[in-house]
N, C-alpha and C. Protein backbone atom coordinates (compact mmCIF):
# COMPACT_ATOMS: atom_id res chain seq x y z
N UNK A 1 -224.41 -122.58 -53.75
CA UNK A 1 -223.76 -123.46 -52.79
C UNK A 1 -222.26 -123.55 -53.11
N UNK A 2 -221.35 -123.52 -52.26
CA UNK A 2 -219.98 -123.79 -52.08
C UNK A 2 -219.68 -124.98 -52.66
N UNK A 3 -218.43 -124.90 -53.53
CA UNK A 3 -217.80 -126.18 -53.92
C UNK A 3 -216.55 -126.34 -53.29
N UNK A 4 -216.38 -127.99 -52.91
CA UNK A 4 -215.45 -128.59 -52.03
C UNK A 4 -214.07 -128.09 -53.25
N UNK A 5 -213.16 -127.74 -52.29
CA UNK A 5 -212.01 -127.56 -53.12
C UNK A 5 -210.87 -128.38 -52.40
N UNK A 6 -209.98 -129.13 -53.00
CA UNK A 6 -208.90 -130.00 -51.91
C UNK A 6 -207.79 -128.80 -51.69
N UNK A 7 -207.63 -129.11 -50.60
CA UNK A 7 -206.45 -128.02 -50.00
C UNK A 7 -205.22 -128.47 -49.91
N UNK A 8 -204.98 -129.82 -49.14
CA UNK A 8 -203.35 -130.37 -48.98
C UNK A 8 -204.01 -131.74 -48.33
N UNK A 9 -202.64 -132.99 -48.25
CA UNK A 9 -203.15 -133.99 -47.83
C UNK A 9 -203.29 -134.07 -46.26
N UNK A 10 -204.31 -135.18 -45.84
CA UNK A 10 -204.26 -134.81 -44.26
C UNK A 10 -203.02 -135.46 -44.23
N UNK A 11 -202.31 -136.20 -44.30
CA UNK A 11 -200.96 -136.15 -44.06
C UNK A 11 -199.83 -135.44 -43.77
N UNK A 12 -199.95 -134.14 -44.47
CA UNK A 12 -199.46 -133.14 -44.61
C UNK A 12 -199.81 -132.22 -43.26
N UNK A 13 -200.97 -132.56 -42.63
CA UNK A 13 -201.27 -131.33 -41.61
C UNK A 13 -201.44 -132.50 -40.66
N UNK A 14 -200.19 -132.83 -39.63
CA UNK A 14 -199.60 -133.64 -38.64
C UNK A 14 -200.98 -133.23 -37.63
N UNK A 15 -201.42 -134.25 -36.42
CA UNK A 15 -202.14 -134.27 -35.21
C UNK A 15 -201.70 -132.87 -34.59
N UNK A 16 -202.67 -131.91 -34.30
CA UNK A 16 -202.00 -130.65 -33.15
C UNK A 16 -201.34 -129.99 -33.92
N UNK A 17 -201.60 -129.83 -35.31
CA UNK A 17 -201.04 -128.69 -36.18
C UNK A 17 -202.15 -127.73 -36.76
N UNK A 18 -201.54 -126.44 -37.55
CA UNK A 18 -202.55 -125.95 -37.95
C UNK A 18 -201.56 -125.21 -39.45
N UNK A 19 -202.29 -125.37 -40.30
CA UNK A 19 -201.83 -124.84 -41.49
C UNK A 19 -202.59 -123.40 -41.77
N UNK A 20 -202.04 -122.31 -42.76
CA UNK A 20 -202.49 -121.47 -43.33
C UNK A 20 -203.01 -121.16 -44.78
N UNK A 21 -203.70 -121.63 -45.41
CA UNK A 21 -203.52 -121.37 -47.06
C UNK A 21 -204.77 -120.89 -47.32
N UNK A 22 -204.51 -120.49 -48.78
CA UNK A 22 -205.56 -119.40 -49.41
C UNK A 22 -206.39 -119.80 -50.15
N UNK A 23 -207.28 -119.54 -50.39
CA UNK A 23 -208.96 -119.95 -51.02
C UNK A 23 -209.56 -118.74 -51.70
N UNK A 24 -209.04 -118.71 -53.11
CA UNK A 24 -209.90 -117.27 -53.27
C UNK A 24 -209.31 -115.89 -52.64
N UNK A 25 -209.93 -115.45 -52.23
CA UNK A 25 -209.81 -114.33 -51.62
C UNK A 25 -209.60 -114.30 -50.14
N UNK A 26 -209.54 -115.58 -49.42
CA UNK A 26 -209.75 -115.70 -48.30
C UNK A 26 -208.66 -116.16 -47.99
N UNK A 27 -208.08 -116.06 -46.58
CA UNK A 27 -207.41 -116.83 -45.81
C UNK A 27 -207.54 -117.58 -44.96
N UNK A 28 -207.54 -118.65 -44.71
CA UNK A 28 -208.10 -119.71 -44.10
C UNK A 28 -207.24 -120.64 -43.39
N UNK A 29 -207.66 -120.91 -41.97
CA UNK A 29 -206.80 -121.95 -41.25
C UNK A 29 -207.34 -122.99 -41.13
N UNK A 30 -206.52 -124.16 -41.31
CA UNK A 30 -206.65 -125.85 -41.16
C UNK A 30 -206.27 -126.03 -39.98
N UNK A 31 -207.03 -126.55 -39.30
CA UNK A 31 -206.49 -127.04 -38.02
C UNK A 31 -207.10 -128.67 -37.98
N UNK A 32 -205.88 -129.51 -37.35
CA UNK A 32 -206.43 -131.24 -37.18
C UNK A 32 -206.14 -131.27 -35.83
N UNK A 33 -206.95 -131.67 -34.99
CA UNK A 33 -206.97 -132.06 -33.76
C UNK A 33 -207.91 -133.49 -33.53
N UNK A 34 -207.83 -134.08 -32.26
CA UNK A 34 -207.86 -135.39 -32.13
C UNK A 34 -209.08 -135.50 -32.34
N UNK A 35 -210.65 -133.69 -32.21
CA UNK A 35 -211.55 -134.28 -32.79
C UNK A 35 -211.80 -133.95 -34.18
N UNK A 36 -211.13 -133.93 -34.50
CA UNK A 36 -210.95 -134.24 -36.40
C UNK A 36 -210.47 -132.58 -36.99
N UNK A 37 -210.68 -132.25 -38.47
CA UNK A 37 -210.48 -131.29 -38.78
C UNK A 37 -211.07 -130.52 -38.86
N UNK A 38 -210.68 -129.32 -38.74
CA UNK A 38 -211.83 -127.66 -38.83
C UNK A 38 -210.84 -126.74 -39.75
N UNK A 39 -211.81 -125.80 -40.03
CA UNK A 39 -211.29 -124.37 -40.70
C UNK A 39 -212.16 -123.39 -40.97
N UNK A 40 -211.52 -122.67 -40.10
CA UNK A 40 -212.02 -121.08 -40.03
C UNK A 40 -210.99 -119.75 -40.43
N UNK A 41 -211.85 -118.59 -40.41
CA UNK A 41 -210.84 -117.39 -41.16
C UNK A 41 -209.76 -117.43 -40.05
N UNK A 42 -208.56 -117.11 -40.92
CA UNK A 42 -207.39 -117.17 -40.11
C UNK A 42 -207.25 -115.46 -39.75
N UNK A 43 -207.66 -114.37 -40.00
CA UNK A 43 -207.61 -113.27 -39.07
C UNK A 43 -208.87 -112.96 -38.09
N UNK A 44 -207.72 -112.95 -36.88
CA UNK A 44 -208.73 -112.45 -35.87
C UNK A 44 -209.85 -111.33 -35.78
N UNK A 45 -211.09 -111.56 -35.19
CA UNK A 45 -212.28 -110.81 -35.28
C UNK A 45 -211.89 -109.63 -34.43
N UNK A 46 -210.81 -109.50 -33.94
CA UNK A 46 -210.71 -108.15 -32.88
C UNK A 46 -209.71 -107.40 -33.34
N UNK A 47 -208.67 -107.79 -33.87
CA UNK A 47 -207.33 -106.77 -34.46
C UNK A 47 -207.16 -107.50 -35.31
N UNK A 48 -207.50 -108.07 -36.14
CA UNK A 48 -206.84 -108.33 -37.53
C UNK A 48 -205.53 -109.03 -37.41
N UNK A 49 -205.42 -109.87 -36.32
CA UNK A 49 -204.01 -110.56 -36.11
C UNK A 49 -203.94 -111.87 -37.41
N UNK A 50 -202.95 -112.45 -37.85
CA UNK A 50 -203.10 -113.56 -38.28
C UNK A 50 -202.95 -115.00 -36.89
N UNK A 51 -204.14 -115.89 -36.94
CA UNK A 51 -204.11 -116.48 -35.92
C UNK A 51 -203.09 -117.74 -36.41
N UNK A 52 -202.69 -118.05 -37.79
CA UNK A 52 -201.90 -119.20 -37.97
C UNK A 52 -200.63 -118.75 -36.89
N UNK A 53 -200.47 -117.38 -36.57
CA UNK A 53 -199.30 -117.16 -35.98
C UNK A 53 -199.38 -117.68 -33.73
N UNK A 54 -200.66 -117.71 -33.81
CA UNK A 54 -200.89 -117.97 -32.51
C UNK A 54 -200.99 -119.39 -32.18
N UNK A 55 -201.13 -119.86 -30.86
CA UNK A 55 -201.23 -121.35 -30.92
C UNK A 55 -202.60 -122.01 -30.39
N UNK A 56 -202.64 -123.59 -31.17
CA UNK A 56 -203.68 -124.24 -31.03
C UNK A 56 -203.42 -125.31 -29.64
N UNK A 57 -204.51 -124.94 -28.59
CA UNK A 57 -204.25 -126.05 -27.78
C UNK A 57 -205.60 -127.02 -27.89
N UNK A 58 -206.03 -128.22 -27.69
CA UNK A 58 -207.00 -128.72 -28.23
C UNK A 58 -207.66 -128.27 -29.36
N UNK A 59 -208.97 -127.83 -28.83
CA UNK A 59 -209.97 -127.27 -29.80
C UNK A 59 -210.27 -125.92 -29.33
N UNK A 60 -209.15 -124.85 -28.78
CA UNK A 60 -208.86 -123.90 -28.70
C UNK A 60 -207.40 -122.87 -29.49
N UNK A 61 -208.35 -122.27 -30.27
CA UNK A 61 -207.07 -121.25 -30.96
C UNK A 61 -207.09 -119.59 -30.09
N UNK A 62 -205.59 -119.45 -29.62
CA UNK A 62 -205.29 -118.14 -29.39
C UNK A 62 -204.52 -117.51 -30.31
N UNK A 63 -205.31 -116.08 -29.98
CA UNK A 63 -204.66 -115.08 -31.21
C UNK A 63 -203.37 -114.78 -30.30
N UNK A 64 -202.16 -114.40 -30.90
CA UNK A 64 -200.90 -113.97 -31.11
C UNK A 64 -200.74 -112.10 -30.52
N UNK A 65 -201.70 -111.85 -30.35
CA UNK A 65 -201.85 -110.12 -30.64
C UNK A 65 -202.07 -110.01 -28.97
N UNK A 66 -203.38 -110.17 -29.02
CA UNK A 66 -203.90 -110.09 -27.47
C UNK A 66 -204.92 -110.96 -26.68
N UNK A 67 -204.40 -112.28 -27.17
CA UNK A 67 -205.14 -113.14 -26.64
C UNK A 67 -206.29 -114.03 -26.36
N UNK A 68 -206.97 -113.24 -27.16
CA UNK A 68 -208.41 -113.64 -27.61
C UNK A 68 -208.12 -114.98 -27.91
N UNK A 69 -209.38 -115.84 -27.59
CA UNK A 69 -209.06 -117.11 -27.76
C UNK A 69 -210.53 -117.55 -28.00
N UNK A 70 -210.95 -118.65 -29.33
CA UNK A 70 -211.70 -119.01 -30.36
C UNK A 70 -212.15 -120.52 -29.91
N UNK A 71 -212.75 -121.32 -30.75
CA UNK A 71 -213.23 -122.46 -30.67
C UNK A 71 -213.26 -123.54 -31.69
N UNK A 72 -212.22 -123.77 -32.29
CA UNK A 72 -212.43 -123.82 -33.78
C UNK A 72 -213.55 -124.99 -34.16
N UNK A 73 -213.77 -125.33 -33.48
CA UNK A 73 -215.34 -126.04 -34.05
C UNK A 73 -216.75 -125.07 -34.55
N UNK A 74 -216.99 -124.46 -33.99
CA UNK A 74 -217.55 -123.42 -34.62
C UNK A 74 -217.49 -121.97 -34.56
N UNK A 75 -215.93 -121.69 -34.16
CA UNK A 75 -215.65 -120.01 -34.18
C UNK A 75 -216.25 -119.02 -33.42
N UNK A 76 -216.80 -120.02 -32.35
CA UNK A 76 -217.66 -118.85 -30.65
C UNK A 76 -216.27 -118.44 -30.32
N UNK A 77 -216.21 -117.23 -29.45
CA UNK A 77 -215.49 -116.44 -28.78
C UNK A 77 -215.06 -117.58 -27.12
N UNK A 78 -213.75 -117.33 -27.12
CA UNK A 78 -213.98 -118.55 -25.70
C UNK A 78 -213.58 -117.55 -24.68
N UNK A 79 -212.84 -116.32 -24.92
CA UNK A 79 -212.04 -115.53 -24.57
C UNK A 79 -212.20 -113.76 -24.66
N UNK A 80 -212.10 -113.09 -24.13
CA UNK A 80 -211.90 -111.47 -24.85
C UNK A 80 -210.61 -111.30 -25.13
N UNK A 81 -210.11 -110.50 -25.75
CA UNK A 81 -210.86 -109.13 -25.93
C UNK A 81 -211.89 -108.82 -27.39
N UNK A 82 -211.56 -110.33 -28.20
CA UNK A 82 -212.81 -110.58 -29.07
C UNK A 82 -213.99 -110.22 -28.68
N UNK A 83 -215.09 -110.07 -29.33
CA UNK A 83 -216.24 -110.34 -29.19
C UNK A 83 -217.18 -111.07 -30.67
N UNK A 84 -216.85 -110.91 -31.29
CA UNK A 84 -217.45 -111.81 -32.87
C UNK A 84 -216.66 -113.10 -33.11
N UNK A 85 -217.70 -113.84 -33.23
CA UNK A 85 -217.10 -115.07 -33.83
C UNK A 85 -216.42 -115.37 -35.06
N UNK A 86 -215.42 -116.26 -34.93
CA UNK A 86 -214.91 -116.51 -36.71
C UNK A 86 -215.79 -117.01 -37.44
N UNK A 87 -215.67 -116.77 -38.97
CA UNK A 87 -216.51 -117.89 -39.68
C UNK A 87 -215.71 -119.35 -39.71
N UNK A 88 -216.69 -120.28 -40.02
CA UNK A 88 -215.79 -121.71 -39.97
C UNK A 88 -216.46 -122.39 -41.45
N UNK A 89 -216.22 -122.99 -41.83
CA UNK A 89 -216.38 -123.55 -43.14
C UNK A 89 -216.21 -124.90 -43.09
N UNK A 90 -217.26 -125.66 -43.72
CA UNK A 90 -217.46 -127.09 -43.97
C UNK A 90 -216.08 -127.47 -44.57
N UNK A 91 -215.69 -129.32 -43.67
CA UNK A 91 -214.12 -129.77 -44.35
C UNK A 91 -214.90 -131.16 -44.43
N UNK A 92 -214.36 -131.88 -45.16
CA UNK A 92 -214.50 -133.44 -45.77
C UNK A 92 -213.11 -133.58 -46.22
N UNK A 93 -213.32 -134.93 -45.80
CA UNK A 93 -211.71 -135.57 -46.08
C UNK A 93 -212.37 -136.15 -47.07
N UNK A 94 -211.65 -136.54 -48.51
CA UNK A 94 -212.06 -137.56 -49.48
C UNK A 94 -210.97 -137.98 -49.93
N UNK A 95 -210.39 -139.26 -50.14
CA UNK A 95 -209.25 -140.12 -50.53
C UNK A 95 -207.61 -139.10 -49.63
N UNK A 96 -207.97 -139.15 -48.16
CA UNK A 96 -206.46 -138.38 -47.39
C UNK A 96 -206.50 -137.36 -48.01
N UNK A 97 -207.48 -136.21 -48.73
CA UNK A 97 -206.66 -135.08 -49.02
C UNK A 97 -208.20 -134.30 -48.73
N UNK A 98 -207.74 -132.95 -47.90
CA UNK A 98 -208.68 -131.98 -46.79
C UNK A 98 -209.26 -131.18 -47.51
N UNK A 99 -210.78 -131.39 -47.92
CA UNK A 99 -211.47 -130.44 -48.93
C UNK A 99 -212.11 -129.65 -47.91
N UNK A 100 -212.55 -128.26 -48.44
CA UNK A 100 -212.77 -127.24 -47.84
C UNK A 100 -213.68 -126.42 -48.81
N UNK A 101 -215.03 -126.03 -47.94
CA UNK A 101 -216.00 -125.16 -49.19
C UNK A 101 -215.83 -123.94 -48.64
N UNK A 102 -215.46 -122.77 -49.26
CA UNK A 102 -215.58 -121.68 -49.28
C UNK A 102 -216.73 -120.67 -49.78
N UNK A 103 -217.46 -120.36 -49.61
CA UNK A 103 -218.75 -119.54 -50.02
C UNK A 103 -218.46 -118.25 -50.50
């Protein structure tokens, strides 16, 4: 089983933002939106774009490349030219600062 690791404070990752940072071997995006926080792999399932570079509107992330557009609640495809979902990874807030399990 995955252990919670703290990433940054939610303070730090403002309403309608999305951060990028690394876990291991992974790259991983933080996103906080009004229905709370998520994080999933930050390269896209169709070209390998980095999606921290694309933008979050609600609880929709578009890739930067070609548009593909995600779900970040659980990383379904909302959009083509994707077709695979992101992975998304369990977040808990504990004392304002955004833990994240990586597997």
């Amino acid at each position: 089983m995955a252990q919670f690791q703290a990433l940054m404070k939610l303070a730090e990752l403002p309403l309608g933002s999305m951060r990028a940072v690394t876990v291991g071997a992974r790259e991983i995006l933080v996103c906080h939106t009004r229905e709370g926080v998520f994080a999933l792999d930050n390269i896209c399932t169709h070209a390998h774009a980095r999606l921290c570079e694309g933008r979050l509107r609600a609880t929709r992330l578009v890739c930067p490349l070609h548009g593909a557009s995600f779900d970040i609640r659980d990383g379904r495809v909302l959009a083509p030219p994707a077709e695979v979902a992101l992975p998304t990874y369990p977040v808990r807030i504990v004392a304002d600062a955004i833990e994240v399990a990586v597997g």
